[in-house]
Protein backbone atom coordinates (compact mmCIF):
# COMPACT_ATOMS: atom_id res chain seq x y z
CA UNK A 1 86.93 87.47 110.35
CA UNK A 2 83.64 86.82 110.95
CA UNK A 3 81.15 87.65 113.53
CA UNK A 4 80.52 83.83 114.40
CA UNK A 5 84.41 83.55 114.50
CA UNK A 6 85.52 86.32 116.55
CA UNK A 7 82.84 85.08 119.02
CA UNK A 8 84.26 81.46 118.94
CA UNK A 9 87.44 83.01 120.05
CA UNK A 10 86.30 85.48 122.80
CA UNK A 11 84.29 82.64 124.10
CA UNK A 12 87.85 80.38 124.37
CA UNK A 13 89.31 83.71 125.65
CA UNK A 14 86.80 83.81 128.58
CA UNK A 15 86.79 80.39 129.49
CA UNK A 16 90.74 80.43 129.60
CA UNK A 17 90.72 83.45 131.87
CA UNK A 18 88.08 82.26 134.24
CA UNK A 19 90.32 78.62 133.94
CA UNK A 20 93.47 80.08 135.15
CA UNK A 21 92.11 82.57 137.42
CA UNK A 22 89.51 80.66 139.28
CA UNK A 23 89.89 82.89 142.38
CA UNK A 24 89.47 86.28 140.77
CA UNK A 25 86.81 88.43 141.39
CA UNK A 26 86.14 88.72 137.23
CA UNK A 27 86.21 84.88 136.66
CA UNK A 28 83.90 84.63 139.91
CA UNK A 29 81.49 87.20 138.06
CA UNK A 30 81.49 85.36 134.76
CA UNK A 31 80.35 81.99 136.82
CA UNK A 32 78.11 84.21 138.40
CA UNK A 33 76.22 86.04 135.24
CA UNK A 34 76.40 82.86 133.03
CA UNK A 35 75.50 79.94 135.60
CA UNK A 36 73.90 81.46 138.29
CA UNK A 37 76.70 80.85 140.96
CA UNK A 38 80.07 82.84 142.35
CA UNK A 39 81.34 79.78 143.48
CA UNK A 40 81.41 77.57 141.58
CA UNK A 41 84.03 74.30 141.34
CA UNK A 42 85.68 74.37 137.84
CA UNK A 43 85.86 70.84 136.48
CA UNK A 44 85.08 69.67 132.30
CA UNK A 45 80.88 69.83 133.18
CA UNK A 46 81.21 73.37 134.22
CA UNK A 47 83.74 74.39 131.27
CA UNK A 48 81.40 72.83 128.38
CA UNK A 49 78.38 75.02 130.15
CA UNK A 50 80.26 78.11 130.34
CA UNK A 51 81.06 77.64 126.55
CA UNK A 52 77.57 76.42 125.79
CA UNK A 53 75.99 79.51 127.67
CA UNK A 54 78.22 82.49 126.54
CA UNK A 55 77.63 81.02 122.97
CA UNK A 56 73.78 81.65 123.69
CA UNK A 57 74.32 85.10 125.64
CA UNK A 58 72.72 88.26 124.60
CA UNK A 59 75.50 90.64 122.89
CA UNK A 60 74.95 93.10 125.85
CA UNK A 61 75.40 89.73 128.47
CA UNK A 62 78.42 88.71 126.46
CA UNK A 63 80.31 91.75 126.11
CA UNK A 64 79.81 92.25 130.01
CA UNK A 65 81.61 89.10 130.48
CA UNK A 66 84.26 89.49 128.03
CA UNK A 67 84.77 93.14 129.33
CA UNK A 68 85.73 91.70 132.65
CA UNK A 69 88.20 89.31 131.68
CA UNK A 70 90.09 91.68 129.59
């Protein structure tokens, strides 16, 4: 697997997580670190920027998130 790949699928992993757990304190974080905002509404827009921004995270910022969710 490759490093682009496994990526790809922590990224679906995260927005899943924050997707079916909208209330939780972790998916609350993620919203928070990647688009500025705890609370957030969770419609299509806000899915393709969470996707579009953890693809662009720094490792560290990325691994924070995907630490949190798991």
């Amino acid at each position: 697997m490759t490093v682009a790949s496994r990526r790809s699928g922590r990224i679906h992993e995260i927005v899943s997580f924050v997707e079916k757990n909208r209330e939780s304190h972790a998916s609350r974080t993620v919203c928070k670190e990647m688009l500025g905002d705890y609370y957030v509404p969770f419609d299509d827009e806000t899915r393709e920027q969470l996707e579009e921004r953890l693809a662009g995270a720094a490792q560290e910022q990325f691994d924070y998130c995907y630490d949190l969710i798991r």
